[in-house]
C-alpha atoms as a PDB file:
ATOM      1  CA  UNK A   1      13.999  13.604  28.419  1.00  0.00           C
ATOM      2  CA  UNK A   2      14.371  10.103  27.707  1.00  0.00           C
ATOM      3  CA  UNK A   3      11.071   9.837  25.936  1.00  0.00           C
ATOM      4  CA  UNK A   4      11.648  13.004  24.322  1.00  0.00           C
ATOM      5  CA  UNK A   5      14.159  11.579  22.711  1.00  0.00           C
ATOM      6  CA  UNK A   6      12.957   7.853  21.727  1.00  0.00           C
ATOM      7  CA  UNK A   7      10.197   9.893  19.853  1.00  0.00           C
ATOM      8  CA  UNK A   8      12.427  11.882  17.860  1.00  0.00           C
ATOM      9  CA  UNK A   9      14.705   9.092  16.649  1.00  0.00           C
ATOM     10  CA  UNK A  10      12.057   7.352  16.089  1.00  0.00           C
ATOM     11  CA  UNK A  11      10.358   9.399  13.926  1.00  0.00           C
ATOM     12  CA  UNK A  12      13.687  10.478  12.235  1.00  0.00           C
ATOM     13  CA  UNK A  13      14.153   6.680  11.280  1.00  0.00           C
ATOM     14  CA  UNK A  14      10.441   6.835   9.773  1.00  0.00           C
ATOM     15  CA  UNK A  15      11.532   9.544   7.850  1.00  0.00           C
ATOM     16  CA  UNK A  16      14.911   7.820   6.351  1.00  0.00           C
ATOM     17  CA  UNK A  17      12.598   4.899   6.084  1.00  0.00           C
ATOM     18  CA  UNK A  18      10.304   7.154   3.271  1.00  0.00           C
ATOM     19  CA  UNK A  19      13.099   9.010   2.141  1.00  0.00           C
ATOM     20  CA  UNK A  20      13.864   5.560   0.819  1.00  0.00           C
ATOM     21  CA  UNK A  21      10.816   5.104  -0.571  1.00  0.00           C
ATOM     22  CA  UNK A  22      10.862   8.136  -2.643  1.00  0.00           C
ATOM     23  CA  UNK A  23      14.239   7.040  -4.169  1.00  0.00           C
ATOM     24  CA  UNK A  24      13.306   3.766  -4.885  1.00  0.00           C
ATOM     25  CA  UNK A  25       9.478   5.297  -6.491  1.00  0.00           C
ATOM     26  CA  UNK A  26      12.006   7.548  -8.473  1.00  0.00           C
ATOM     27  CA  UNK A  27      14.013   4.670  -9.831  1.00  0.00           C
ATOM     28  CA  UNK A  28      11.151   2.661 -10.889  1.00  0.00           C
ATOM     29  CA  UNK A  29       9.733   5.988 -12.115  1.00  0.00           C
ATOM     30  CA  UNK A  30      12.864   6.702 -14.345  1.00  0.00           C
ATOM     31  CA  UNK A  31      13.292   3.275 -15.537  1.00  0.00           C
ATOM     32  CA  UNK A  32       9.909   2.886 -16.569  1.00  0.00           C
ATOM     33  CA  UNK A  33       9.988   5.894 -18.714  1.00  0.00           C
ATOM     34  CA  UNK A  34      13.013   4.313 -20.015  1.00  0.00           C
ATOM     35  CA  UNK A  35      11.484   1.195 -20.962  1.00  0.00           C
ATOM     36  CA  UNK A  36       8.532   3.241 -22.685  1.00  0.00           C
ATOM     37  CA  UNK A  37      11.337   5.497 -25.006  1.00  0.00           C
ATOM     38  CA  UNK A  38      13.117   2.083 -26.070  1.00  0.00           C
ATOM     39  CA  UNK A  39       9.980   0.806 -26.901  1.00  0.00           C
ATOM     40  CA  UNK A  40       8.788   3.991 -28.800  1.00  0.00           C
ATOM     41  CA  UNK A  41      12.035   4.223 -30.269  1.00  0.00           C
ATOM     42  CA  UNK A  42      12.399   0.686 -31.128  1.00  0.00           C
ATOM     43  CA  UNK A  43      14.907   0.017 -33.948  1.00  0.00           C
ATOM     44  CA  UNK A  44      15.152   3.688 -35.103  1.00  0.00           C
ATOM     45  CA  UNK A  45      17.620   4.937 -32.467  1.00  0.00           C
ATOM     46  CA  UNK A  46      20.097   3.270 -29.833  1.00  0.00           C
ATOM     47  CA  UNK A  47      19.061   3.571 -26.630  1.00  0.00           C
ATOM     48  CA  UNK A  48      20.104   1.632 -23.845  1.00  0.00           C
ATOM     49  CA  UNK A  49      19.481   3.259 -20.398  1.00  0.00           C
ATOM     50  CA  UNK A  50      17.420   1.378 -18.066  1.00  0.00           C
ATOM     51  CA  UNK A  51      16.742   1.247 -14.545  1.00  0.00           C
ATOM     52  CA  UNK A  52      19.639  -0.606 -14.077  1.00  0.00           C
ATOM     53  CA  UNK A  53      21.525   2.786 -14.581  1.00  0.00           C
ATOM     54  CA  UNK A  54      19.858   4.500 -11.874  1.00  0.00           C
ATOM     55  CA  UNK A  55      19.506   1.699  -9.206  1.00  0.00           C
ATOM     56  CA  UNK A  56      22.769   2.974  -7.071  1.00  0.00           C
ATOM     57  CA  UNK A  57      22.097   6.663  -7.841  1.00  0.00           C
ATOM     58  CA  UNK A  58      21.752   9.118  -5.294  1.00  0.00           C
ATOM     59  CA  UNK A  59      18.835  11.373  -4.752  1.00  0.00           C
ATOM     60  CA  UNK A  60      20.152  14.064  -5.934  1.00  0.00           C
ATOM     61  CA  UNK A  61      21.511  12.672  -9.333  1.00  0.00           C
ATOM     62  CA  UNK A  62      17.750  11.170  -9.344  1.00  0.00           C
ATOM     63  CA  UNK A  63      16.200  14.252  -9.098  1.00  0.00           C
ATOM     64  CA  UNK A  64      18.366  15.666 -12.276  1.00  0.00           C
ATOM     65  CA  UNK A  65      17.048  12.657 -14.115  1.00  0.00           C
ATOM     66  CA  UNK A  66      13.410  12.676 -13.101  1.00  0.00           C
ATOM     67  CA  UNK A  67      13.041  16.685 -13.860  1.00  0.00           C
ATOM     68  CA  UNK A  68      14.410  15.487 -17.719  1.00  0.00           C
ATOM     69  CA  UNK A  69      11.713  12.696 -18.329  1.00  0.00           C
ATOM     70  CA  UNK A  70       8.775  14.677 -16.430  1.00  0.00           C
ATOM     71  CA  UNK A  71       7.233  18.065 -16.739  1.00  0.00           C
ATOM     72  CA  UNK A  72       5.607  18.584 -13.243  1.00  0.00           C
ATOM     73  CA  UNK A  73       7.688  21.404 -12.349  1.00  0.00           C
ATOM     74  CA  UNK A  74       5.381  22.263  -9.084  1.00  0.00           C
ATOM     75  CA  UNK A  75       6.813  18.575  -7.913  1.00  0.00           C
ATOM     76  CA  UNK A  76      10.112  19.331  -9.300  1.00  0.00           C
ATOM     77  CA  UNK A  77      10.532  22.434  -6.641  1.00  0.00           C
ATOM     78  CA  UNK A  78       8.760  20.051  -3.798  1.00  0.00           C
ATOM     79  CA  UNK A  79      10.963  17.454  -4.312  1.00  0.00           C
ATOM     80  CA  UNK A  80      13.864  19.633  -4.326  1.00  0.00           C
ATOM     81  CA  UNK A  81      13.349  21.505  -1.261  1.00  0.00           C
ATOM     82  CA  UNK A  82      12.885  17.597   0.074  1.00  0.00           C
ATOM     83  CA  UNK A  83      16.646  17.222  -1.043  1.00  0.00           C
ATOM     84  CA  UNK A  84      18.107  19.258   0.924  1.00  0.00           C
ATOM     85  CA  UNK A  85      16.011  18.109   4.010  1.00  0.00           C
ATOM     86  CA  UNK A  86      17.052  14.441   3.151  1.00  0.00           C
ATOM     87  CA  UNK A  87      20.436  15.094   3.776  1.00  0.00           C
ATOM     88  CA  UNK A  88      20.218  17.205   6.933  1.00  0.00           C
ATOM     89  CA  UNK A  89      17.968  13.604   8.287  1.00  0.00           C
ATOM     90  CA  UNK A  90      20.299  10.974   7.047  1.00  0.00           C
ATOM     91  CA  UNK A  91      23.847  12.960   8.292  1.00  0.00           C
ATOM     92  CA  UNK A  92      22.791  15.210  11.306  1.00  0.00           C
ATOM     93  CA  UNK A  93      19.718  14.481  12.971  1.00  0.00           C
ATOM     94  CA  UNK A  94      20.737  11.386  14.824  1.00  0.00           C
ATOM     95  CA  UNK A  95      23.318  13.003  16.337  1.00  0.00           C
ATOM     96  CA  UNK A  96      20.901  15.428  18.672  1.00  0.00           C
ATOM     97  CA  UNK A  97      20.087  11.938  20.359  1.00  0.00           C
ATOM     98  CA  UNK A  98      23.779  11.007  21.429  1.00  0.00           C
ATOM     99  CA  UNK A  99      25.071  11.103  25.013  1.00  0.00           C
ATOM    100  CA  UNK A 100      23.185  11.613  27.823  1.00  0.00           C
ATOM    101  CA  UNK A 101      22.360  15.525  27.191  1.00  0.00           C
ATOM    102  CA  UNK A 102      20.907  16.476  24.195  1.00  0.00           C
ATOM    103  CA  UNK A 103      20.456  19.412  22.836  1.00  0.00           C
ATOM    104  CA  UNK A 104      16.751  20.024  24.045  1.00  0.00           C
ATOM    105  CA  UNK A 105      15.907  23.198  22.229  1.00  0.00           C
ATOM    106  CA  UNK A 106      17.299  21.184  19.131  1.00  0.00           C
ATOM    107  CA  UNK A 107      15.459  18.218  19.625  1.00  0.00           C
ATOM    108  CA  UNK A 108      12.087  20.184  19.872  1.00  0.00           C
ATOM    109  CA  UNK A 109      12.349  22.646  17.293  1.00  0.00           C
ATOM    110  CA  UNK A 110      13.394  19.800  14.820  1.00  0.00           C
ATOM    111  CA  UNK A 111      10.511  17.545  16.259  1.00  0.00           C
ATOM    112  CA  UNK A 112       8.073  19.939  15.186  1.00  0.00           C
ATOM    113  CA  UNK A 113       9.597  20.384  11.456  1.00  0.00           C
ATOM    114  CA  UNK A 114       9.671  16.625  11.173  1.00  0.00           C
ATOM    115  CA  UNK A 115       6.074  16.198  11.518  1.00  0.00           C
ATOM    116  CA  UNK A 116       5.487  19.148   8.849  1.00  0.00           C
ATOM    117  CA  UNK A 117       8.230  17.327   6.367  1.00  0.00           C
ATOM    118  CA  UNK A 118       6.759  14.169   7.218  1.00  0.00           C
ATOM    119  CA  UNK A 119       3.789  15.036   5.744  1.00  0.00           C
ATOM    120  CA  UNK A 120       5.125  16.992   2.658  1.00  0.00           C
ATOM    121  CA  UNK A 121       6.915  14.053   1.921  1.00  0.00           C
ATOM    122  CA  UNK A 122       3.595  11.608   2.132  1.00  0.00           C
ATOM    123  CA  UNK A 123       2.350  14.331  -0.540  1.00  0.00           C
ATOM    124  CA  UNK A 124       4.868  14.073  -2.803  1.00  0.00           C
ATOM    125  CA  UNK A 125       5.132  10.463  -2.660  1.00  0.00           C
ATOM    126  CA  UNK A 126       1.120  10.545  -3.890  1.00  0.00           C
ATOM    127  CA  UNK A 127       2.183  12.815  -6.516  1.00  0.00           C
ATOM    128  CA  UNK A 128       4.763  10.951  -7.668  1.00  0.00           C
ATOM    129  CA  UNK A 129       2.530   7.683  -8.047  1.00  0.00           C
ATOM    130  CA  UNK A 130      -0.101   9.777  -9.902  1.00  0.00           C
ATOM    131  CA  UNK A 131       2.623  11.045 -12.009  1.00  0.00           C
ATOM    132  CA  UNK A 132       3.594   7.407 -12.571  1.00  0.00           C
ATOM    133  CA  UNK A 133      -0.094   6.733 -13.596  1.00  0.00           C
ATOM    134  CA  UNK A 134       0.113   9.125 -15.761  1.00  0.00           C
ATOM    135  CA  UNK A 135       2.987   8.601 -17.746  1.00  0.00           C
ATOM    136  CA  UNK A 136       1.296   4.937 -18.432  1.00  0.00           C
ATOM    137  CA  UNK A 137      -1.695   6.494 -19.737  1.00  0.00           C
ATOM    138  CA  UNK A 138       0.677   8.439 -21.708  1.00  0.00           C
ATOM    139  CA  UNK A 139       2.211   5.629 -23.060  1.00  0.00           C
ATOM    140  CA  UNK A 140      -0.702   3.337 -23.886  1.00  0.00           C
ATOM    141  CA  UNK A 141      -2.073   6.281 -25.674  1.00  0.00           C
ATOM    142  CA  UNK A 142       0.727   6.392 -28.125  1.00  0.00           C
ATOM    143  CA  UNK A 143       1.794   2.772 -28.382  1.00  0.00           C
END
């Protein structure tokens, strides 16, 4: 039981740790596109957001920004669904690990959905960095 439970806090830390990652590949995401509509805009209209704005944003409130500034909407619904599985891992999941005896039936059911969103989330994060890519061709294309 023990080991049962090592394995799934450790893989629920792995999967805060890349939950991270996708917020901080959103931010740089968003605040490049920013930097590329200031300069596209240049001198003709004010605009002053950069990533500065979005560094202590949520995922959530990310999300809402990223669907405005790209039109992937398959990613849009992946990365939503993602969400709402972020915030079951970072408020509840740790807690089937405290005390002596856990909730086995929890721990294993959630074990196997872990290794099925830890994947999803590996996608998206490749997505995302193609989308990235993308939006730089964009740019050099029209600079």
């Amino acid at each position: 039981m023990k080991k049962e439970q090592e394995l799934y806090r450790e893989k629920t830390v792995g999967l805060l740790t890349n939950f991270q990652l996708l917020e901080l590949s959103l931010k740089m995401s968003i605040g490049k596109s920013y930097d590329f509509i200031h300069a596209l805009v240049g001198d003709r209209i004010h605009f002053d957001f950069s990533i500065e704005d979005v560094e202590n944003y949520p995922l959530e409130r990310l999300l809402n920004t990223f669907v405005k500034l790209n039109d992937n909407k398959e990613l849009h619904k992946r990365l939503n669904k993602l969400r709402k599985l972020r915030n079951y891992i970072a408020h509840e999941a740790l807690l089937v690990t405290i005390g002596n005896n856990p909730n086995m039936d929890t721990l294993h059911d959630k074990s196997r959905e872990f290794f099925e969103l830890e994947d999803e989330l590996s996608d998206c994060l490749k997505v995302l960095v193609i989308e990235f890519e993308k939006l730089h061709v964009k740019y050099v294309a029209n600079a």
